[in-house]
C-alpha atoms as a PDB file:
ATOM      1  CA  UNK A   1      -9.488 -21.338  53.207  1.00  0.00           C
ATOM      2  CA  UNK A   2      -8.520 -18.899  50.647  1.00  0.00           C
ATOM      3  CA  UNK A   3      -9.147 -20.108  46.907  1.00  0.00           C
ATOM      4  CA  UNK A   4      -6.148 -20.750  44.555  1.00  0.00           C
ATOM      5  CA  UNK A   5      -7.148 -18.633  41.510  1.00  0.00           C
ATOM      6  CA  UNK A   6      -5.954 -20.353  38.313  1.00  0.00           C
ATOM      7  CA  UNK A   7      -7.469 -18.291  35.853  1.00  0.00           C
ATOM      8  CA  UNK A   8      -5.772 -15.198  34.169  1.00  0.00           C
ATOM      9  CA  UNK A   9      -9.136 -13.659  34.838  1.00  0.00           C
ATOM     10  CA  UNK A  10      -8.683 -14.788  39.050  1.00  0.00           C
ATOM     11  CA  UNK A  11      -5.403 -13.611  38.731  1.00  0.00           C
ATOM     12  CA  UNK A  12      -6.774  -9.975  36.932  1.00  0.00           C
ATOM     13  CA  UNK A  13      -9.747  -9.882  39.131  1.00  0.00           C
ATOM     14  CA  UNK A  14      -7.152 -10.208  42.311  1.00  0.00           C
ATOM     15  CA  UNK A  15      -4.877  -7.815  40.838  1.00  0.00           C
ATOM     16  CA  UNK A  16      -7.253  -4.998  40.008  1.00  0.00           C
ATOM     17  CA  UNK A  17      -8.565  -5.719  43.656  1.00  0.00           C
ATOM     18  CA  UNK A  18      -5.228  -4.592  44.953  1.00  0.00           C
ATOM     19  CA  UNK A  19      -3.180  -7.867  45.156  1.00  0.00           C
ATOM     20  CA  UNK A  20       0.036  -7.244  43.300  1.00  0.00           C
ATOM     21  CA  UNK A  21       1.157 -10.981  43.995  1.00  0.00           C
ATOM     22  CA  UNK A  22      -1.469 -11.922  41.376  1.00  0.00           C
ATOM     23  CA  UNK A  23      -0.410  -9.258  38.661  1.00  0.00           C
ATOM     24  CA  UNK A  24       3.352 -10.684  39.096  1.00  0.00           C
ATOM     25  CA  UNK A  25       1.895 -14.050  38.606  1.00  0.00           C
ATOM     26  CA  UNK A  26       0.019 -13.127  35.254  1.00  0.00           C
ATOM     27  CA  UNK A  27       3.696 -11.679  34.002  1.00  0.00           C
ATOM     28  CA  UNK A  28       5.137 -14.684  35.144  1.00  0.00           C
ATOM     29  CA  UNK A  29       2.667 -17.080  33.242  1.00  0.00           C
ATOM     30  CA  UNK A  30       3.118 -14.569  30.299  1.00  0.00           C
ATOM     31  CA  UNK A  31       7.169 -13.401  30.080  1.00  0.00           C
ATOM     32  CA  UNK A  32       8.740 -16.170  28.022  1.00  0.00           C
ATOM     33  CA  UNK A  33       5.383 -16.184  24.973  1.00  0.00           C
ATOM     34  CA  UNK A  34       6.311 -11.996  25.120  1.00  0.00           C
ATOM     35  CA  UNK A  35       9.847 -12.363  25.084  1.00  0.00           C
ATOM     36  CA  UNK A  36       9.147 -14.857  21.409  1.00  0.00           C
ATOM     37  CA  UNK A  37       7.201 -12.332  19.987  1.00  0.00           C
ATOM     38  CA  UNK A  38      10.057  -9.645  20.278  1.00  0.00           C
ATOM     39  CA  UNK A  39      12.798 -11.872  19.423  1.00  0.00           C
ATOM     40  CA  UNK A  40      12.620 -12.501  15.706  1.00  0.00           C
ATOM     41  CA  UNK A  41      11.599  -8.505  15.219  1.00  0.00           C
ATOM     42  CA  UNK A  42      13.490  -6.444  17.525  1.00  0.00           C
ATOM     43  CA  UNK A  43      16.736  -7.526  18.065  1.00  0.00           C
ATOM     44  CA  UNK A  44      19.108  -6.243  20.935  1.00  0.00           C
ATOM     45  CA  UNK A  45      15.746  -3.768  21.613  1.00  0.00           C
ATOM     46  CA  UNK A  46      13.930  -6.393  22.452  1.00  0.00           C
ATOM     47  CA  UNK A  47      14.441  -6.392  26.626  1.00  0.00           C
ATOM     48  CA  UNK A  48      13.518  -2.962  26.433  1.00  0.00           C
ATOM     49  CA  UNK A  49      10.245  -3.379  24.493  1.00  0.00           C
ATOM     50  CA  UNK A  50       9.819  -6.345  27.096  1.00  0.00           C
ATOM     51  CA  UNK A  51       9.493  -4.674  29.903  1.00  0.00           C
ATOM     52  CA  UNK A  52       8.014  -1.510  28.215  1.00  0.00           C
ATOM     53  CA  UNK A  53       4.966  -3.801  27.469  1.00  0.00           C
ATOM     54  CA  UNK A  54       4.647  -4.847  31.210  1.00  0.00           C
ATOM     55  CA  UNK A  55       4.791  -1.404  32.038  1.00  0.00           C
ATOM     56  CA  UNK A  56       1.736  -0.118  29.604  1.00  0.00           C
ATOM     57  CA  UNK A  57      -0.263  -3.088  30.930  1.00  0.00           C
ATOM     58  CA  UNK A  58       0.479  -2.437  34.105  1.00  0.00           C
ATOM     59  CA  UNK A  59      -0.700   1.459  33.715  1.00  0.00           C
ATOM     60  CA  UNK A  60      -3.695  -0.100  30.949  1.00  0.00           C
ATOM     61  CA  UNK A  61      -5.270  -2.990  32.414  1.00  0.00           C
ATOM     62  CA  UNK A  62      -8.315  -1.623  34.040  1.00  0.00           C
ATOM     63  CA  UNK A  63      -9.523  -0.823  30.247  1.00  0.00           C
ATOM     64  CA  UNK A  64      -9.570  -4.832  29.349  1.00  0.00           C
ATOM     65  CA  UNK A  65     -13.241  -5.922  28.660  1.00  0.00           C
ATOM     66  CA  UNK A  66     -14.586  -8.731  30.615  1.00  0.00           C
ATOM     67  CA  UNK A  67     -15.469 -10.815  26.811  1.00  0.00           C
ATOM     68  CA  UNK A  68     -11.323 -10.086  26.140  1.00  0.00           C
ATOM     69  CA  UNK A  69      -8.808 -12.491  27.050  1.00  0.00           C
ATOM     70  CA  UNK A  70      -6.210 -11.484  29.012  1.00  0.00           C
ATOM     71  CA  UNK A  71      -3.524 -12.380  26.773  1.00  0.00           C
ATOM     72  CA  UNK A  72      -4.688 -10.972  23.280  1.00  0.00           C
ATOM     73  CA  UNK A  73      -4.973  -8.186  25.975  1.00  0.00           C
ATOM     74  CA  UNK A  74      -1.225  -8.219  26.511  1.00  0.00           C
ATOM     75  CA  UNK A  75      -0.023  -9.364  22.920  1.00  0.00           C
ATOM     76  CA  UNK A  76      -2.044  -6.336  21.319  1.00  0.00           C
ATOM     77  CA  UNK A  77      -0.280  -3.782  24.051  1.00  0.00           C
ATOM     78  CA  UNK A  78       3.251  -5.568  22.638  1.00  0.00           C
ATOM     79  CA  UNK A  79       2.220  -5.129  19.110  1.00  0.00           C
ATOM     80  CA  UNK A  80       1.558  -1.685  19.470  1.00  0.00           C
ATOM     81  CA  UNK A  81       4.608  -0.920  21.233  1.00  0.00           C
ATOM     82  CA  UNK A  82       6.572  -2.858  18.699  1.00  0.00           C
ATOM     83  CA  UNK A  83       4.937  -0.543  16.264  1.00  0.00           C
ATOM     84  CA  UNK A  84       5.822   2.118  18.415  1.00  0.00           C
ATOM     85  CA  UNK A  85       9.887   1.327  18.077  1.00  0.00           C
ATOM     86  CA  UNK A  86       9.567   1.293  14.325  1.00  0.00           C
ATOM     87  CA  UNK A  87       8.175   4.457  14.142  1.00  0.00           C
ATOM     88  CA  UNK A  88      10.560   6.480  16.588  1.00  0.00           C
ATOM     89  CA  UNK A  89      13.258   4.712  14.260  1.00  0.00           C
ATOM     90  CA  UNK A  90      12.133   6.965  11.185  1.00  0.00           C
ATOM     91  CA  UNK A  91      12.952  10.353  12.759  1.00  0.00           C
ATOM     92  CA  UNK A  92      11.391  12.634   9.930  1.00  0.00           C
ATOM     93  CA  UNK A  93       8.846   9.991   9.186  1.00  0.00           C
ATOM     94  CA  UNK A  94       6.564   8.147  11.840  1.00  0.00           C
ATOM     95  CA  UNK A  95       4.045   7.207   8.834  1.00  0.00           C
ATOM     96  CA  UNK A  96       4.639   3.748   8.190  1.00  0.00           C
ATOM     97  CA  UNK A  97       2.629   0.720   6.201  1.00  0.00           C
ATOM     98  CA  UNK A  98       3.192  -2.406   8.431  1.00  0.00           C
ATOM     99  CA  UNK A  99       0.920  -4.535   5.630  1.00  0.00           C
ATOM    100  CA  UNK A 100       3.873  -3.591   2.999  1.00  0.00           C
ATOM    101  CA  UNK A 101       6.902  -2.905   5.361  1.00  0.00           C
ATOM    102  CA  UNK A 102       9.127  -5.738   6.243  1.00  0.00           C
ATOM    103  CA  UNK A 103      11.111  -5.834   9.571  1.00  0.00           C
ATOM    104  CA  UNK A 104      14.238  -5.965   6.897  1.00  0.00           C
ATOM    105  CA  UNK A 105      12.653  -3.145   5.072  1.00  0.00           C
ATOM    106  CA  UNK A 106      12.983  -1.276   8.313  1.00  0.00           C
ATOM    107  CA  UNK A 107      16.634  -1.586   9.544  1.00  0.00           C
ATOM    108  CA  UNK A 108      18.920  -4.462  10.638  1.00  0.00           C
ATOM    109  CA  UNK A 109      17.363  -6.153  14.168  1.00  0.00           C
ATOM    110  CA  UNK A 110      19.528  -9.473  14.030  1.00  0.00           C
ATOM    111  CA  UNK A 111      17.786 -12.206  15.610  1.00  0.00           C
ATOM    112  CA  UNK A 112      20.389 -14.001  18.301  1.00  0.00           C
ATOM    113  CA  UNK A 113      18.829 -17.377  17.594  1.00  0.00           C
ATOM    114  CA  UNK A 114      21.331 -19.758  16.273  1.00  0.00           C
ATOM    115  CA  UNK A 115      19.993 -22.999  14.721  1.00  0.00           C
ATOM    116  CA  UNK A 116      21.273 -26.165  13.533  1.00  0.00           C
ATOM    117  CA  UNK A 117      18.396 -26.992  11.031  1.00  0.00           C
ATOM    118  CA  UNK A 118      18.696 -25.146   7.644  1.00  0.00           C
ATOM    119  CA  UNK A 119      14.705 -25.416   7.526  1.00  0.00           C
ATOM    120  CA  UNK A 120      14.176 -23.385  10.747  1.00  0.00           C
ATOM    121  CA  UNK A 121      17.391 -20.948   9.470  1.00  0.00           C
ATOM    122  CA  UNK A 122      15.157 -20.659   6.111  1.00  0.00           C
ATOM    123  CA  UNK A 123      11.543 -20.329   8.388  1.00  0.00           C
ATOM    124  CA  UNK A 124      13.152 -17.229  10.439  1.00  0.00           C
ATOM    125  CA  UNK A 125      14.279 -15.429   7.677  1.00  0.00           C
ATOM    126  CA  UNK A 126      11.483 -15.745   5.369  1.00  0.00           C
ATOM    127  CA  UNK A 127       9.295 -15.003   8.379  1.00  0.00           C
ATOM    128  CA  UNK A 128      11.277 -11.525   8.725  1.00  0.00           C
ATOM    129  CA  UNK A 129      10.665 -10.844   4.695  1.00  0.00           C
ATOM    130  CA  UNK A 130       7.060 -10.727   4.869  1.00  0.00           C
ATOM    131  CA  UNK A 131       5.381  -7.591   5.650  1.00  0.00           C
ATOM    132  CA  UNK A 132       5.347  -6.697   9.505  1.00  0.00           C
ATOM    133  CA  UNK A 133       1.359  -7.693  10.140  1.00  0.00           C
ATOM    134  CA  UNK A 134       1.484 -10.825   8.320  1.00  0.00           C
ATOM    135  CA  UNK A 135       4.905 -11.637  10.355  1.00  0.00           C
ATOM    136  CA  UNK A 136       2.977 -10.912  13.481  1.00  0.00           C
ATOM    137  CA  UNK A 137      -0.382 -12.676  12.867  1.00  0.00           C
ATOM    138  CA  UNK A 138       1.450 -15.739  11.534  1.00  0.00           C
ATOM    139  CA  UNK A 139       3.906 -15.860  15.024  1.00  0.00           C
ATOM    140  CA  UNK A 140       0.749 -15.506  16.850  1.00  0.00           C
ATOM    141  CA  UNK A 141      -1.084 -18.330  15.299  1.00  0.00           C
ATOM    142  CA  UNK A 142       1.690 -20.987  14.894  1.00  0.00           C
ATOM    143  CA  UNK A 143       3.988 -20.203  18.166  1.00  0.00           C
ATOM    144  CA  UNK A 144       0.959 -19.445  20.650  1.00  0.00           C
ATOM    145  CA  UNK A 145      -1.909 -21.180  19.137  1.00  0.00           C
ATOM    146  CA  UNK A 146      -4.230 -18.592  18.765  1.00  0.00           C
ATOM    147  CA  UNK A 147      -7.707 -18.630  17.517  1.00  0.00           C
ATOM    148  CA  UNK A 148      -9.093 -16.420  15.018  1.00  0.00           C
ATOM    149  CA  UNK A 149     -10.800 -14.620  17.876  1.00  0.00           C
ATOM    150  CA  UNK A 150      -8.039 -14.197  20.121  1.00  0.00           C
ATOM    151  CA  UNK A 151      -6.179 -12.838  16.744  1.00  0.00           C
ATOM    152  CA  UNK A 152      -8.884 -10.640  16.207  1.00  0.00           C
ATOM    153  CA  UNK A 153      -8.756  -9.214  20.029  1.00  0.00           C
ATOM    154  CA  UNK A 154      -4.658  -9.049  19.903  1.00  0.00           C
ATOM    155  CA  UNK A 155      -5.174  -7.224  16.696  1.00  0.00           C
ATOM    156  CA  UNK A 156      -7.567  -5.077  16.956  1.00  0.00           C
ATOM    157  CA  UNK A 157      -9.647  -6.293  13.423  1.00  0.00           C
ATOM    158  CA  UNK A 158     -12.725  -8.272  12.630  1.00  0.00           C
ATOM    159  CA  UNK A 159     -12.111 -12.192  13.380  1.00  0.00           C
ATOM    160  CA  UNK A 160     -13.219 -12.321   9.687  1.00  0.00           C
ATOM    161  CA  UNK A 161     -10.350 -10.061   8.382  1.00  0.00           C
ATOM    162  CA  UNK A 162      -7.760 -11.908  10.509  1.00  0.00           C
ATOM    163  CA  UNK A 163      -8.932 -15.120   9.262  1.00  0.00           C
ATOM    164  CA  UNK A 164      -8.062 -13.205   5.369  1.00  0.00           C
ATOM    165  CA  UNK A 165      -5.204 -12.078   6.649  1.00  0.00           C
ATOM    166  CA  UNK A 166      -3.955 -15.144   7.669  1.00  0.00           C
ATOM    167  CA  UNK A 167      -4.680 -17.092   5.151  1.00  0.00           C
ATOM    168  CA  UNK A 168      -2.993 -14.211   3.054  1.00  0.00           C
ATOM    169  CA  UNK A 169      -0.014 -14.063   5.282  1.00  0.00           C
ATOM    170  CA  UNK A 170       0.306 -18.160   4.642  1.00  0.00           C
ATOM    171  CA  UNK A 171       0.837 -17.006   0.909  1.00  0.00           C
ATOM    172  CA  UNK A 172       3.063 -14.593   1.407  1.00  0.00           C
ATOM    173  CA  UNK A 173       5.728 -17.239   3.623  1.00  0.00           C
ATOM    174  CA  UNK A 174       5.269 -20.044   0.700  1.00  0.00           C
ATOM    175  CA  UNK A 175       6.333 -17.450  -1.810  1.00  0.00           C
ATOM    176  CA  UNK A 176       9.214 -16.195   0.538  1.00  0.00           C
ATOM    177  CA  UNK A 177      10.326 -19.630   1.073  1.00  0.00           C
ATOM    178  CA  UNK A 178      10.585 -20.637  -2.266  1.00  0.00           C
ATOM    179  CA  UNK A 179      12.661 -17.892  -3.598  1.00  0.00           C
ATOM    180  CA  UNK A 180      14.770 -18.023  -0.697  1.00  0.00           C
ATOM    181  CA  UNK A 181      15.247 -21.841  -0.660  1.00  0.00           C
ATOM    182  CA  UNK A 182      18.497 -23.029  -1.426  1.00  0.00           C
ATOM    183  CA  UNK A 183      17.453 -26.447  -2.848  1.00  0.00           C
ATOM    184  CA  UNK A 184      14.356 -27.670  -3.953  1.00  0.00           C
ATOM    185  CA  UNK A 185      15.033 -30.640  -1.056  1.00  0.00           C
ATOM    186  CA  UNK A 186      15.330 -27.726   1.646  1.00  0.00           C
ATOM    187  CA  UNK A 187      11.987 -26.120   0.420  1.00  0.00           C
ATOM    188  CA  UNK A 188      10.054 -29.539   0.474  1.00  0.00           C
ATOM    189  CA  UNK A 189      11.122 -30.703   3.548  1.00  0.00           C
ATOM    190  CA  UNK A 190      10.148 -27.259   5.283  1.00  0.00           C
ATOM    191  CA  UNK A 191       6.745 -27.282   3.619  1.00  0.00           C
ATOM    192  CA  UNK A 192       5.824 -31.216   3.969  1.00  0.00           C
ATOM    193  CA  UNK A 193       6.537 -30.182   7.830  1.00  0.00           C
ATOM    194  CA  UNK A 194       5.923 -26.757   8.231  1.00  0.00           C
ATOM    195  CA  UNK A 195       3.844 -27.465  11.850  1.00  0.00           C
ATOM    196  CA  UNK A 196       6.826 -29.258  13.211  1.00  0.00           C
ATOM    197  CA  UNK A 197       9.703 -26.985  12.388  1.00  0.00           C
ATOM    198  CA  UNK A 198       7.442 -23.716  13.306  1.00  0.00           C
ATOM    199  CA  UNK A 199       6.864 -25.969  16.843  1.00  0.00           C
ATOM    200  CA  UNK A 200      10.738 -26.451  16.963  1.00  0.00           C
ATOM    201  CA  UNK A 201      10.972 -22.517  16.599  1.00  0.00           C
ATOM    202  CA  UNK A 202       8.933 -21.812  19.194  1.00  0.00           C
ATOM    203  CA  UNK A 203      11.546 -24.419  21.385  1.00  0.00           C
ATOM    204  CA  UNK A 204      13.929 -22.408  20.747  1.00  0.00           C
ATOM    205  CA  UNK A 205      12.322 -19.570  22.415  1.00  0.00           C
ATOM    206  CA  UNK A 206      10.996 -21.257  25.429  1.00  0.00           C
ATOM    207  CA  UNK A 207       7.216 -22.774  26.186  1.00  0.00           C
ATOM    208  CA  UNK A 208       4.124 -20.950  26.252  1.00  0.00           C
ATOM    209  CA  UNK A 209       2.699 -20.104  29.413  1.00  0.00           C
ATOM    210  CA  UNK A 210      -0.283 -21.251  30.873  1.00  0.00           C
ATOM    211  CA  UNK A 211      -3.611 -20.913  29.578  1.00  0.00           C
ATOM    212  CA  UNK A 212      -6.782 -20.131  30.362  1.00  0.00           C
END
């Protein structure tokens, strides 16, 4: 009797055997947490970039390490091809400092997400004010739950300097939110709950797949 495989590392094992079935099941388990991490920084781009990411890990994953997990794996291939958009964008100017550079900085990419609760309408936007890595390390620690070493894998850095920049990026969204806050009552209750509205967000967007 053939064993189920569970595991994104079955599934990769399987797949770089020569079973595609398994490689559609990792982009399966994976789609919707891909999809979220596009959404809020891409815009009407954001299919595209999608499915570009499949396609690079598809053509890529024989280089993941065996100590990686698959999907800081996956989530660092979509960062750099987010990345990748911004720069194309700036036709006479590919040089671009993601630690300084907001996604507002760089051109309009609308989010479609249309909320009822003026703390997750406030949590978006600030979110999009902050410079591009500290958007992205923040998404990946609050909507997927990341550790500081699967941050430090999707990243590409140190865990030590993603545990910096996170705490630095946690700064940067409390000063966002306050100037942007229309009422002191609207900042307060999105800070006394920041874990449930961010939780709420990631609702919005679908659940995370499974994980390993």
């Amino acid at each position: 009797m053939q064993m189920r495989m569970t595991t994104d590392h079955q599934l990769l094992a399987a797949w770089r055997a020569g079973d595609p079935n398994a490689g559609e099941k990792l982009f399966e388990r994976h789609y919707d947490a891909i999809a979220r991490f596009f959404h809020n920084k891409a815009g009407e781009q954001a299919p595209d970039l999608i499915q570009k990411t499949f396609l690079v890990c598809i053509e890529a994953h024989e280089k993941l390490r065996e100590d990686t997990r698959f999907r800081a794996f996956l989530f660092g291939i979509a960062r750099n091809v987010l990345y990748d958009h911004f720069r194309k964008r700036r036709r006479h100017d590919d040089r671009i400092d993601f630690g300084a550079r907001s996604v507002e900085d760089m051109g309009p990419t609308p989010t479609s997400m249309i909320a009822r609760e003026q703390e997750i309408q406030l949590l978006m936007h600030a979110l999009r004010k902050i410079p591009l890595d500290y958007q992205v390390i923040l998404e990946l620690y609050y909507w997927e739950s990341m550790s500081a070493r699967e941050l430090s894998e999707a990243l590409e850095i140190p865990e030590g300097t993603a545990r910096t920049r996170l705490r630095r990026a946690r700064q940067l969204l409390d000063r966002e939110l306050k100037r942007l806050a229309r009422s002191p009552h609207l900042l307060q209750s999105t800070i006394s709950d920041m874990e449930s509205w961010v939780s709420r967000i990631r609702g919005y967007f679908g659940t995370p797949g499974d994980r390993t």
